[in-house]
N, C-alpha and C. Protein backbone atom coordinates (compact mmCIF):
# COMPACT_ATOMS: atom_id res chain seq x y z
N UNK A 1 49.26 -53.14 23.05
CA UNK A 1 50.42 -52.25 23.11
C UNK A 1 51.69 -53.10 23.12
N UNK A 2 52.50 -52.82 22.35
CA UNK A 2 54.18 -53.38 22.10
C UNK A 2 54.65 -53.14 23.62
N UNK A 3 55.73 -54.32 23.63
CA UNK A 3 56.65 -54.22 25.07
C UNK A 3 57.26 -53.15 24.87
N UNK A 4 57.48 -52.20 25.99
CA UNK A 4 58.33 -50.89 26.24
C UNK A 4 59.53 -51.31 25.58
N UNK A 5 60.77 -52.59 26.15
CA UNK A 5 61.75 -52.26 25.11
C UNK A 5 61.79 -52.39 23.63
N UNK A 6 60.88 -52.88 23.16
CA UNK A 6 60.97 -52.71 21.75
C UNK A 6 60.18 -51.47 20.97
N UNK A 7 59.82 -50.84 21.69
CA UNK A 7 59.11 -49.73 21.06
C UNK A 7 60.46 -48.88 20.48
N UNK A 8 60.06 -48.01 19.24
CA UNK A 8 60.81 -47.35 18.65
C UNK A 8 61.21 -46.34 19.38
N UNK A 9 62.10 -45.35 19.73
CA UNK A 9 62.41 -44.23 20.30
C UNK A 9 62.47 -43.73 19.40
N UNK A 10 63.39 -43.53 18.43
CA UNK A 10 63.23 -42.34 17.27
C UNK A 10 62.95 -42.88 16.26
N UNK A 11 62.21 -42.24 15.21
CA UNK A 11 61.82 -42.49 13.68
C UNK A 11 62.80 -42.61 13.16
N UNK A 12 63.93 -41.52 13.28
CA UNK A 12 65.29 -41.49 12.40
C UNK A 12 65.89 -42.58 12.17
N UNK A 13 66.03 -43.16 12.86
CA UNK A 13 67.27 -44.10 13.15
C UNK A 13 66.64 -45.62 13.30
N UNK A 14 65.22 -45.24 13.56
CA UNK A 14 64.34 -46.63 13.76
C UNK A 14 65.11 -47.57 14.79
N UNK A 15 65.63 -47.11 15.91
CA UNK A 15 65.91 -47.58 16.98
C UNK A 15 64.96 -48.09 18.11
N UNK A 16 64.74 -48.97 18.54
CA UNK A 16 63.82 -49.73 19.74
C UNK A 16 64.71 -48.90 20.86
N UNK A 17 64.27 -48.57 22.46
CA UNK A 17 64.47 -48.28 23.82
C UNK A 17 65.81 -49.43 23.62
N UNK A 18 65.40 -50.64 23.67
CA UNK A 18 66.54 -51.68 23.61
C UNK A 18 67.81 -51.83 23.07
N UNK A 19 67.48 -51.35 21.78
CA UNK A 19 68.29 -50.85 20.93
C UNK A 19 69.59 -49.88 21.51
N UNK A 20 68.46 -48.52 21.60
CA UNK A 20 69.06 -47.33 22.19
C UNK A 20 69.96 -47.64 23.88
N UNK A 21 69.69 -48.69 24.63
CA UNK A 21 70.14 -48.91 25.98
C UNK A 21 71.86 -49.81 25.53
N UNK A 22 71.79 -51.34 25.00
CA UNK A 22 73.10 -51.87 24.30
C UNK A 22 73.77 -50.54 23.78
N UNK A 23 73.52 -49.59 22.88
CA UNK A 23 73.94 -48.60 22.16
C UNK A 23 74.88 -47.79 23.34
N UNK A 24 74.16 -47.30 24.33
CA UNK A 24 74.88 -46.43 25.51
C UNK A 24 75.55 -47.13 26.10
N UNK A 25 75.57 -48.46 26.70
CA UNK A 25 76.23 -49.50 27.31
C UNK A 25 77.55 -49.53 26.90
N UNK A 26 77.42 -49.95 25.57
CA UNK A 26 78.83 -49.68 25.03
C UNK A 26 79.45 -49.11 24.33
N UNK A 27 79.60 -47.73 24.66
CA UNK A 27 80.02 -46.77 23.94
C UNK A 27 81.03 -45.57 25.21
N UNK A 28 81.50 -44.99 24.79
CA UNK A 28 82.21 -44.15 26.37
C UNK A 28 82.03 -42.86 25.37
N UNK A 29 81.23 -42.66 24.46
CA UNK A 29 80.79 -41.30 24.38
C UNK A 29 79.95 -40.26 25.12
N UNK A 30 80.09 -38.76 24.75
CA UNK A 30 79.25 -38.32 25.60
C UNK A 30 78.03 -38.10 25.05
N UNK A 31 76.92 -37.72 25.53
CA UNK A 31 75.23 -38.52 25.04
C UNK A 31 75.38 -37.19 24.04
N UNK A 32 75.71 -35.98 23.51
CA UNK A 32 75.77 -35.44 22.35
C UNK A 32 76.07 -36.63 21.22
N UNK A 33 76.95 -37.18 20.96
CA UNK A 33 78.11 -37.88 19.99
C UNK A 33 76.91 -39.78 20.27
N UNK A 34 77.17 -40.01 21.34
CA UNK A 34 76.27 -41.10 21.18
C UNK A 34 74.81 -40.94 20.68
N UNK A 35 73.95 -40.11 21.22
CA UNK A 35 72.32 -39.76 20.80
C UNK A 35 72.62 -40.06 18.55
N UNK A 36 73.95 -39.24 18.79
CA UNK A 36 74.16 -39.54 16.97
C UNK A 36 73.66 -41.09 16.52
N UNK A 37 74.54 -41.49 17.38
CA UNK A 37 74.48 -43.15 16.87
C UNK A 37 73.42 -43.88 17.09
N UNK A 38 72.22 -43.51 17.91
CA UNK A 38 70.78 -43.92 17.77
C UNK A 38 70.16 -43.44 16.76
N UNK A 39 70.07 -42.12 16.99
CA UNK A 39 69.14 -41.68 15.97
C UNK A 39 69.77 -41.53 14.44
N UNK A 40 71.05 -41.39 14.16
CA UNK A 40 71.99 -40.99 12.84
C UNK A 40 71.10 -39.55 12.14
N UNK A 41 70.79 -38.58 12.93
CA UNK A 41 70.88 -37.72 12.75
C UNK A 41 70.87 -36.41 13.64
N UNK A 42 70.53 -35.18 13.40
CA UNK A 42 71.04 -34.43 14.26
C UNK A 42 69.95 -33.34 15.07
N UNK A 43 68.46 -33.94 14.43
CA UNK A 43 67.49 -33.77 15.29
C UNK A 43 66.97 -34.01 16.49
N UNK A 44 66.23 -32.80 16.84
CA UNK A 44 65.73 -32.97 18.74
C UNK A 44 64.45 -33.71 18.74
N UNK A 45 64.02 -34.40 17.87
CA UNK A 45 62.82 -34.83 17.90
C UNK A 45 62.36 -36.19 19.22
N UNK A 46 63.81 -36.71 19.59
CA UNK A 46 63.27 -37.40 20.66
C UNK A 46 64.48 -37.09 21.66
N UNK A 47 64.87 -36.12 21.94
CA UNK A 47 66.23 -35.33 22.78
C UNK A 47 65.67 -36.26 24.17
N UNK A 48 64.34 -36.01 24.61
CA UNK A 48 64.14 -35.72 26.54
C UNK A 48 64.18 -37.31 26.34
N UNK A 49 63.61 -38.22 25.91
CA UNK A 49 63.18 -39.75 26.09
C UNK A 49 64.62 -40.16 25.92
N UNK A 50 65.71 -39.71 25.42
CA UNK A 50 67.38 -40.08 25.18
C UNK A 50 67.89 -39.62 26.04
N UNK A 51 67.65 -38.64 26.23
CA UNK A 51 68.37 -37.78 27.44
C UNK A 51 68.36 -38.53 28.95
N UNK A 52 67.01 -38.98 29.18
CA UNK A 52 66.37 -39.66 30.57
C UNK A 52 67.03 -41.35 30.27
N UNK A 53 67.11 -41.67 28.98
CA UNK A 53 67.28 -43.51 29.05
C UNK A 53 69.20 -43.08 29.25
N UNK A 54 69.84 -42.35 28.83
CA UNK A 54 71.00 -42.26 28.87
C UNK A 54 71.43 -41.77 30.02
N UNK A 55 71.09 -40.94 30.91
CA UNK A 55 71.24 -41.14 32.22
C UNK A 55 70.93 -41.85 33.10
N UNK A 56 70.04 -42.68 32.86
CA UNK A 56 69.82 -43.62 33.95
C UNK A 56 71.06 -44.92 33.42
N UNK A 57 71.59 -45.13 32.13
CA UNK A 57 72.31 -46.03 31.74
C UNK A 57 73.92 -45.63 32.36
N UNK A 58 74.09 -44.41 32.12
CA UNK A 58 75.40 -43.66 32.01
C UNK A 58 75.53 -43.20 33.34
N UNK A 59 74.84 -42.68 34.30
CA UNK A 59 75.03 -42.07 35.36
C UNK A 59 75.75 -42.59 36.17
N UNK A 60 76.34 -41.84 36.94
CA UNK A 60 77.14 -42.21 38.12
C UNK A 60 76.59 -43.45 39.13
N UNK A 61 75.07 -43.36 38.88
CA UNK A 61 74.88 -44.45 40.08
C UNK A 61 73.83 -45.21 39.31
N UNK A 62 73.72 -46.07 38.25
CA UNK A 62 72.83 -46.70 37.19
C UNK A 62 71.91 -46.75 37.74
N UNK A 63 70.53 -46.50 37.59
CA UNK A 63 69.32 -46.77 38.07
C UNK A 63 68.38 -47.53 37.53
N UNK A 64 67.60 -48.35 37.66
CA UNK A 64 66.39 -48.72 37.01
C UNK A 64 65.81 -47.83 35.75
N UNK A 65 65.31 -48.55 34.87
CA UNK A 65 65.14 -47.93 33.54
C UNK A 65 63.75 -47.76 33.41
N UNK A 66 63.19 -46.38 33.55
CA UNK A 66 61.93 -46.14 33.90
C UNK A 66 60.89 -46.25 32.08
N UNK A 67 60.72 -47.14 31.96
CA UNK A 67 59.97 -47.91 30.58
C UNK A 67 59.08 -47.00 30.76
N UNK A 68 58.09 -46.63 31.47
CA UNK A 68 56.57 -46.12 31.19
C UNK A 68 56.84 -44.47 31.22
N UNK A 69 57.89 -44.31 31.60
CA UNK A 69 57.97 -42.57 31.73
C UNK A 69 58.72 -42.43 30.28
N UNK A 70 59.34 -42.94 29.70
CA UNK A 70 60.16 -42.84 28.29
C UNK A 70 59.13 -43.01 27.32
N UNK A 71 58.59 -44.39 27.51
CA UNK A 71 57.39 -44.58 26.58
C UNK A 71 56.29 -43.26 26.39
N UNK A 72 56.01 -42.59 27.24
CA UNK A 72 55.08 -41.68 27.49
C UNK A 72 55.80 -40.45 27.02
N UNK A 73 56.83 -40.12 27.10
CA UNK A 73 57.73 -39.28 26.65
C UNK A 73 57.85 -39.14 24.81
N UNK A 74 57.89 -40.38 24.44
CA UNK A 74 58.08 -40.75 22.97
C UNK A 74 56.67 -40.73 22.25
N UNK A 75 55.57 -40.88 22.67
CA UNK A 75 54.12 -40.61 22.67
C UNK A 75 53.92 -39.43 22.72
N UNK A 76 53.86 -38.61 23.75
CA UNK A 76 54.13 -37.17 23.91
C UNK A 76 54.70 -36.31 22.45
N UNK A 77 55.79 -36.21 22.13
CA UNK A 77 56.29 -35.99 20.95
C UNK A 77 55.68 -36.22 19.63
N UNK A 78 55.25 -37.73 19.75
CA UNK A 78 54.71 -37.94 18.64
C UNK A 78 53.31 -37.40 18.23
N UNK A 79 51.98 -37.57 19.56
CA UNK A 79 51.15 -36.17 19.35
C UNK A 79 51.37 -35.01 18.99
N UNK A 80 52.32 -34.56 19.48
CA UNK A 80 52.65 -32.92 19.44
C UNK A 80 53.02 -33.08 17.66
N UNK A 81 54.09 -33.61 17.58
CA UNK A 81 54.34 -33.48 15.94
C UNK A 81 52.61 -33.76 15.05
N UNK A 82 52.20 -34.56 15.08
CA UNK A 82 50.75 -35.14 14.61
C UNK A 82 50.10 -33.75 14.40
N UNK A 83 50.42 -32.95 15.83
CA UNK A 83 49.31 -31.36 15.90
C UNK A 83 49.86 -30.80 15.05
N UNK A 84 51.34 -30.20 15.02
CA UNK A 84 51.85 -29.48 13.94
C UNK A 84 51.59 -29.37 12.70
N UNK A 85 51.40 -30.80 12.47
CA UNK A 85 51.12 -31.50 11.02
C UNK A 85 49.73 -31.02 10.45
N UNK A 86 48.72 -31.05 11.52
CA UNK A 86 47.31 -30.83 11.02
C UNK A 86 47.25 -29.36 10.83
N UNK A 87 47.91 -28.39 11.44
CA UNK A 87 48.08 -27.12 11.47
C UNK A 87 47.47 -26.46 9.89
N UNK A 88 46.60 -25.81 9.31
CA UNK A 88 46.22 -25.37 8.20
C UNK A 88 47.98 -24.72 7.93
């Protein structure tokens, strides 16, 4: 298994966790307008795993960056799409 920060978060944008963390760091957008600039598009396909790395980056009180709950999050998604797909 790949190190958590380099794993991809979104397909779109082919952004790594790592990627996506520098990205929020320096930016003073709000995670609508920034999530753009990871993914460069305007799909929810990885909303909750952005949503959770951008608050723990952005929040009022920065917290530890929970790798295995994002990772699992971005996995999550990606099954679920996989099911859709097989759908007759």
């Amino acid at each position: 298994m790949q190190a958590y920060p380099s794993k991809i978060i979104c397909e779109c944008g082919q952004k790594s966790i790592q990627e996506a963390i520098d990205i929020f760091k320096s930016t003073t957008l709000p995670y609508k307008k920034a999530k753009k600039l990871v993914t460069q598009c305007n799909q929810s396909c990885c909303n909750e795993a952005l949503r959770m790395l951008y608050q723990c980056v952005k929040g009022k009180k920065p917290i530890k960056i929970p790798y295995e709950k994002i990772a699992f999050l971005i996995d999550q998604k990606k099954n679920y799409n996989q099911a859709l797909n097989a759908l007759p």
